[in-house]
C-alpha atoms as a PDB file:
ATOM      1  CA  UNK A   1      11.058  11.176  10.195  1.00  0.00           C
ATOM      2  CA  UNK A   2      12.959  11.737  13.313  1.00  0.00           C
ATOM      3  CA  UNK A   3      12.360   9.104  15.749  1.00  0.00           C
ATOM      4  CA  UNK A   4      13.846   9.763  18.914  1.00  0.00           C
ATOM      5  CA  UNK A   5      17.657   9.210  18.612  1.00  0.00           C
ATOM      6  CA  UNK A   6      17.043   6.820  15.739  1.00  0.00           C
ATOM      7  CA  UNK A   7      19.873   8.085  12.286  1.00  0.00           C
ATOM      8  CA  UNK A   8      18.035   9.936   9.888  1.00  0.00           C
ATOM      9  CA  UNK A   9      17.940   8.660   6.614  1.00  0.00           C
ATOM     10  CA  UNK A  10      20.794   9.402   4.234  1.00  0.00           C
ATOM     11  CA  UNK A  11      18.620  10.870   1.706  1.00  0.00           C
ATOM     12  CA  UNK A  12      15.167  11.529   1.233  1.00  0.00           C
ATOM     13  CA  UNK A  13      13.545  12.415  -2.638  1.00  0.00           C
ATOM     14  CA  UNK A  14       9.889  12.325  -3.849  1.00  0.00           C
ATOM     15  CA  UNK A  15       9.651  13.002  -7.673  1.00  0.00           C
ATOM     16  CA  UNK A  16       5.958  13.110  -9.144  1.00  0.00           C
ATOM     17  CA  UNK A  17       5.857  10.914 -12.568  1.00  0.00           C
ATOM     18  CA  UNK A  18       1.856  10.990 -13.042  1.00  0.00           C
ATOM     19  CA  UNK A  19      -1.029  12.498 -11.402  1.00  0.00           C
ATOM     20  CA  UNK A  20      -5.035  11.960 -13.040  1.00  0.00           C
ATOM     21  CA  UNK A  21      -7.608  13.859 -12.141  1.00  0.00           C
ATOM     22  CA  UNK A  22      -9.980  11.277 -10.141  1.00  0.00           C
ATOM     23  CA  UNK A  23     -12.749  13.982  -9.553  1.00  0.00           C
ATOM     24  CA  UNK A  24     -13.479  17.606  -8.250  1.00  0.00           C
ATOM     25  CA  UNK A  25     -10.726  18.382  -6.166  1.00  0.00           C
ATOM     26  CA  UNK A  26      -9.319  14.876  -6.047  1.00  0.00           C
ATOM     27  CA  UNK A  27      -5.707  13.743  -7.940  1.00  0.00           C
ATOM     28  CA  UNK A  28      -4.011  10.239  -7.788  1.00  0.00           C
ATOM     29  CA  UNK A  29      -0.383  10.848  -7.495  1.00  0.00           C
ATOM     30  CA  UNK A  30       2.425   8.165  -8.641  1.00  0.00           C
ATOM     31  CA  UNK A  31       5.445   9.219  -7.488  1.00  0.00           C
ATOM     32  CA  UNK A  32       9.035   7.529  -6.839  1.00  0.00           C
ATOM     33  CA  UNK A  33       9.772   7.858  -3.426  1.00  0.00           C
ATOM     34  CA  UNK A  34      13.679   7.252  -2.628  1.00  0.00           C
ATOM     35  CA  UNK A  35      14.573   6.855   1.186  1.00  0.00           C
ATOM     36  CA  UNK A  36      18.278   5.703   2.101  1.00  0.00           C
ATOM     37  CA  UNK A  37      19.505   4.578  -1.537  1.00  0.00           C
ATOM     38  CA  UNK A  38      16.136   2.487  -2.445  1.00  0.00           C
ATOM     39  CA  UNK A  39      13.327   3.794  -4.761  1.00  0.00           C
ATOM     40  CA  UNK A  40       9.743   2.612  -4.747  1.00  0.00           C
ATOM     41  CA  UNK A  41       6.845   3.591  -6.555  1.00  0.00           C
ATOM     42  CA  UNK A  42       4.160   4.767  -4.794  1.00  0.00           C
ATOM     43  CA  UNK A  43       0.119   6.328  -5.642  1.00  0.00           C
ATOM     44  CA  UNK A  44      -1.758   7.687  -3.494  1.00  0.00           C
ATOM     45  CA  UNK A  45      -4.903  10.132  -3.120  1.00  0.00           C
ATOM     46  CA  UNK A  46      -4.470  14.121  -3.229  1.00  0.00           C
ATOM     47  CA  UNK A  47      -7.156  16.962  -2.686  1.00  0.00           C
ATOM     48  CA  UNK A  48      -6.160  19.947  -3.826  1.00  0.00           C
ATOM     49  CA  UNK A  49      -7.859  23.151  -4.615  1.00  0.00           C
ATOM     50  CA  UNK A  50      -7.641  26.669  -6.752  1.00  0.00           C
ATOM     51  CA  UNK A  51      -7.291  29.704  -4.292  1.00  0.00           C
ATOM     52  CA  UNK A  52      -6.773  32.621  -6.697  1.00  0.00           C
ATOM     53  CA  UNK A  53      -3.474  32.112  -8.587  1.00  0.00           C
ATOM     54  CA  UNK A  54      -2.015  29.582  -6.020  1.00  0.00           C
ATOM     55  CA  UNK A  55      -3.009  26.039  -6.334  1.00  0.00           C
ATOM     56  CA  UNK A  56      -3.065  24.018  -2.568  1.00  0.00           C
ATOM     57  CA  UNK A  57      -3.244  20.311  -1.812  1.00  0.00           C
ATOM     58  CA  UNK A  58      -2.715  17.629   0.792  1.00  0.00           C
ATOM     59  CA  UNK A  59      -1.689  14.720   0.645  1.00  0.00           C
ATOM     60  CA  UNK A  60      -0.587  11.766   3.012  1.00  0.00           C
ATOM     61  CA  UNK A  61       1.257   8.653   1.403  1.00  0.00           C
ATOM     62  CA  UNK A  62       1.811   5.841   3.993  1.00  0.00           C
ATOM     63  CA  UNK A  63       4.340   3.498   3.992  1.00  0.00           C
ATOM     64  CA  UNK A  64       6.808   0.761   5.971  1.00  0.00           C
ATOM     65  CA  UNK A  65      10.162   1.844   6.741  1.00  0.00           C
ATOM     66  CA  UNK A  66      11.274  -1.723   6.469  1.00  0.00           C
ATOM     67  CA  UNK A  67      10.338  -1.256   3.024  1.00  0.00           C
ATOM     68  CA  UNK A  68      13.393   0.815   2.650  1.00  0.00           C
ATOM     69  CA  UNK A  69      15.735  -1.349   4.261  1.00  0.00           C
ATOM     70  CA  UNK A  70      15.572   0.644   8.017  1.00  0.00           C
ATOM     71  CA  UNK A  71      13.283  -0.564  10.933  1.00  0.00           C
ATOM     72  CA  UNK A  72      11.848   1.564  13.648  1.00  0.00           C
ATOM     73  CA  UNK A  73      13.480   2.607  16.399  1.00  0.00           C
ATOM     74  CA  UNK A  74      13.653   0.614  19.508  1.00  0.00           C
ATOM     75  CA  UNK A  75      15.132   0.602  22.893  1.00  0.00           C
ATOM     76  CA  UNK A  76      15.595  -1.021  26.559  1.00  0.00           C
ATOM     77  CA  UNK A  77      14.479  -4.422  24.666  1.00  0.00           C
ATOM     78  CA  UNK A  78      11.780  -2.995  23.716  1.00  0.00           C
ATOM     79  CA  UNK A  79      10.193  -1.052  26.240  1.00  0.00           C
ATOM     80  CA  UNK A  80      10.277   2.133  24.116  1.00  0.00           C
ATOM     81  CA  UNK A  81      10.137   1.565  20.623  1.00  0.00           C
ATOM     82  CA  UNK A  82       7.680   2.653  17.278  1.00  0.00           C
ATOM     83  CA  UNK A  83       5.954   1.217  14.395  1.00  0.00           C
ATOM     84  CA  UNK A  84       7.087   0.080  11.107  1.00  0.00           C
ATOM     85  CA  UNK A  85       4.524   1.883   9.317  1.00  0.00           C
ATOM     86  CA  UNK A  86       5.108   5.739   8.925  1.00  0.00           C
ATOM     87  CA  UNK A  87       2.506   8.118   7.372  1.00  0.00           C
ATOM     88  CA  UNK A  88       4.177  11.296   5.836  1.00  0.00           C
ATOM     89  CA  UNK A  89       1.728  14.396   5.625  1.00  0.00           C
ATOM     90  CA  UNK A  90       2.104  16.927   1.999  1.00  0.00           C
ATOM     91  CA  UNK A  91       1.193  20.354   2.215  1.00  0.00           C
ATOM     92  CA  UNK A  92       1.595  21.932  -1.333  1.00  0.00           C
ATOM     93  CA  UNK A  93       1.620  25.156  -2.742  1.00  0.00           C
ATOM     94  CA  UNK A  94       2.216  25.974  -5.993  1.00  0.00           C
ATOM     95  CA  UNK A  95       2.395  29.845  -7.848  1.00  0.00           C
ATOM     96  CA  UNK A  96       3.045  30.239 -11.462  1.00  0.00           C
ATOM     97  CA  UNK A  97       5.992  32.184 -12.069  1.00  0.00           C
END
C-alpha cells in the first residue's frame, strides 16, 4: 500500500474467521481486515490448489481506503493523485508442520 509519499498505515492485520468450500478449487474467505485502528469484515473468493504436501491459493480482496478512515494520495491540487479503491493481491502457501 505505498502510494507515492503518502504515510503508511499504522498497522495492517488480516485474521481468517471462516472459509467454505464453494467448489473444486474455490473457498469463500471471511476475514477481519484491520487497517489504521478500524476493523471490517470482509469475504471474498479464493482458488487454491493441492501441490504435493503444500497447499497454494490466491486471492484478491478489494476495498476503499476511505473505508478505513485514510483517502488516497493526492498532490499539486490534484494533478497527481490515486483512487479510493485499492485491490490487495494473496499469494498463500501453506506446509504442515
Amino acid at each position: 500500500m505505498n502510494d507515492l509519499l503518502a504515510p503508511m498505515p499504522d498497522s495492517f492485520t488480516f485474521r481468517s474467521t471462516t472459509i467454505t468450500s464453494e467448489k473444486d478449487g474455490q473457498y469463500g474467505v471471511t476475514d477481519h481486515l484491520t487497517i489504521r485502528r478500524v476493523a471490517k469484515l470482509v469475504r471474498f473468493p479464493a482458488n487454491a490448489v493441492m501441490e504435493g504436501h503444500m497447499l497454494r491459493g490466491t486471492a484478491t480482496l478489494e476495498f476503499a481506503r476511505s473505508a478505513f478512515g485514510y483517502g488516497p494520495y493526492s498532490a499539486l491540487l490534484g494533478a497527481i493523485r490515486n483512487k479510493d479503491a485499492v485491490a490487495l493481491h494473496v499469494d498463500l502457501v501453506a506446509i504442515p508442520e
